[in-house]
Protein backbone atom coordinates (compact mmCIF):
# COMPACT_ATOMS: atom_id res chain seq x y z
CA UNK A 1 10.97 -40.91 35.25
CA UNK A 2 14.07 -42.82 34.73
CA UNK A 3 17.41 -42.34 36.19
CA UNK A 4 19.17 -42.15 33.09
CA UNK A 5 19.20 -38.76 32.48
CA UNK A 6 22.94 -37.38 31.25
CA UNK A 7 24.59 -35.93 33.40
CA UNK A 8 27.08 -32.44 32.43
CA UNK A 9 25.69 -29.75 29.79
CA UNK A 10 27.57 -30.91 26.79
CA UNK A 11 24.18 -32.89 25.70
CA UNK A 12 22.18 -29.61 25.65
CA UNK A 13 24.92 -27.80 23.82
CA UNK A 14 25.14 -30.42 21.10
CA UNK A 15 20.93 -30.48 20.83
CA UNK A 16 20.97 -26.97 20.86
CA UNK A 17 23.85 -26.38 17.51
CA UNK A 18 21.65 -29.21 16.15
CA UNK A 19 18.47 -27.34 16.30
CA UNK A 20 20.22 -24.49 15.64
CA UNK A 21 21.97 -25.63 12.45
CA UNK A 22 18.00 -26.75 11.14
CA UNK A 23 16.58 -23.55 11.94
CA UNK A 24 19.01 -21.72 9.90
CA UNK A 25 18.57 -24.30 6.62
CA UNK A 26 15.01 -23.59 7.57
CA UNK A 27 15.45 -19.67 7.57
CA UNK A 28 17.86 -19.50 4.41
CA UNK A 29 15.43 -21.78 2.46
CA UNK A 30 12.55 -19.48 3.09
CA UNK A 31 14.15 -16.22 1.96
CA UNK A 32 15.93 -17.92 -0.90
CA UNK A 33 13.01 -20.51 -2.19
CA UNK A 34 15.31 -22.21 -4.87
CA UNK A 35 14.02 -22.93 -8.02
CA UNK A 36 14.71 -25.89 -8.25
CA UNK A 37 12.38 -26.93 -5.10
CA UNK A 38 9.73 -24.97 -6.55
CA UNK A 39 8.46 -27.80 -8.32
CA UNK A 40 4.91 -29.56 -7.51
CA UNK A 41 5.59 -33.33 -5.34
CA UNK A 42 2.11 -34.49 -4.26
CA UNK A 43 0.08 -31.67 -4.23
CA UNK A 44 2.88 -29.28 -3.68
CA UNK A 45 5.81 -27.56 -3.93
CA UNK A 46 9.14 -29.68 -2.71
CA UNK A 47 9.94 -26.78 -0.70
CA UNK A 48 6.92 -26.81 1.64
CA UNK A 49 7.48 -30.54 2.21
CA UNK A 50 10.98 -29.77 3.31
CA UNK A 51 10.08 -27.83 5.90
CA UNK A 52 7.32 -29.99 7.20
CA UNK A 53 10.09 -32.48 7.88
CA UNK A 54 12.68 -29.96 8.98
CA UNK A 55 9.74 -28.82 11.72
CA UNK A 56 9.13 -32.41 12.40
CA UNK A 57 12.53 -33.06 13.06
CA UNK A 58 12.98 -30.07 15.52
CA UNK A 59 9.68 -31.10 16.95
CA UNK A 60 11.69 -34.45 17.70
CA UNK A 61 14.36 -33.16 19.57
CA UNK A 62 12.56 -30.86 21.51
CA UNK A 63 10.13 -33.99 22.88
CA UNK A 64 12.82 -36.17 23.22
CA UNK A 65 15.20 -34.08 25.34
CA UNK A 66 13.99 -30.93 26.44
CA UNK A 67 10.76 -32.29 27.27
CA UNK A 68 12.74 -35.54 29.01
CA UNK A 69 10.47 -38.06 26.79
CA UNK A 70 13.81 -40.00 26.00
CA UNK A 71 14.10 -41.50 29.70
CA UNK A 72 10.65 -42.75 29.93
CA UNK A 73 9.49 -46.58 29.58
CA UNK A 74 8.45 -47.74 26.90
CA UNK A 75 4.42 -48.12 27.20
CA UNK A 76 4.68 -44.10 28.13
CA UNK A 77 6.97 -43.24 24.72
CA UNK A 78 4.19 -45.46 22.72
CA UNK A 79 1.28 -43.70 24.78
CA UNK A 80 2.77 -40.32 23.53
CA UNK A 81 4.43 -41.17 19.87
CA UNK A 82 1.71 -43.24 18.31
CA UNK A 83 -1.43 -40.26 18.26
CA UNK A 84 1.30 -38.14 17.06
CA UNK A 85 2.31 -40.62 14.16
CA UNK A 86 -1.31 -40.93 13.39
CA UNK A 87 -2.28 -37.22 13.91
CA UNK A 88 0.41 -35.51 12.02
CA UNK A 89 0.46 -37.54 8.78
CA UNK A 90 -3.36 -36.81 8.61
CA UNK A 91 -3.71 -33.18 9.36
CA UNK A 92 -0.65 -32.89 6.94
CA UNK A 93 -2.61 -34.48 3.99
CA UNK A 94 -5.88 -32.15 5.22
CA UNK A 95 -3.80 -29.55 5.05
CA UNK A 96 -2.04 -29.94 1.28
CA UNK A 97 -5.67 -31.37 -0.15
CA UNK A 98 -7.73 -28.22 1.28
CA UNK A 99 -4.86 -25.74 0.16
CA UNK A 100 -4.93 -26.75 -3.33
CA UNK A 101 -8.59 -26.72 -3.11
CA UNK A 102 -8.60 -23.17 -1.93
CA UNK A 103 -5.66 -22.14 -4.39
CA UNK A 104 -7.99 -23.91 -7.10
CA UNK A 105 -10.73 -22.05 -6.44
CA UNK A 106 -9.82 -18.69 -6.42
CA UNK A 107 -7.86 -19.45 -9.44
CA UNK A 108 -11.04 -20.46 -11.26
CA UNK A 109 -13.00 -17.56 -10.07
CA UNK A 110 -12.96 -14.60 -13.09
């Protein structure tokens, strides 16, 4: 592990308002599902792919400094980040295509 890590609290404080501030966008977006983001975008509605990036994004900021991923070399970030870039895209598609599939389905049953 590197030597780099800051030193102080300030950085957790900031991460923490940070993930904070997402989970509540994250939270008020749920109960209030706007309209407006209930349109269909590949497959589905605007909303949903909001939050997969809002959860991606928290995801992010856990690794990186909570889990102490950030003050690694490089080989061991790459080792880590590239199944993850691969993985998540994928399952993410699985998961839209075999939703609408479902959704379809019972929707065509009488």
């Amino acid at each position: 592990m590197s030597d780099h890590a800051p030193k102080g609290t300030k950085w957790i404080w900031n991460i923490f308002w940070l993930l904070l501030i997402v989970t509540t966008v994250e939270v008020v977006l749920g109960i209030i599902q706007p309209e407006f983001l209930a349109k269909q975008f590949l497959g589905t509605r605007i909303l949903n792919h909001i939050f997969i990036i809002l959860t991606l994004v928290k995801a992010f900021y856990i690794v990186e400094y909570f889990m102490h991923v950030k003050y690694e070399n490089k080989p061991m970030r790459f080792s880590l980040y590239l199944p993850v870039l691969i993985l998540i895209p994928y399952l993410t598609f699985i998961l839209l295509t075999e939703g609408n599939y479902i959704e379809s389905m019972r929707v065509m049953q009488p």
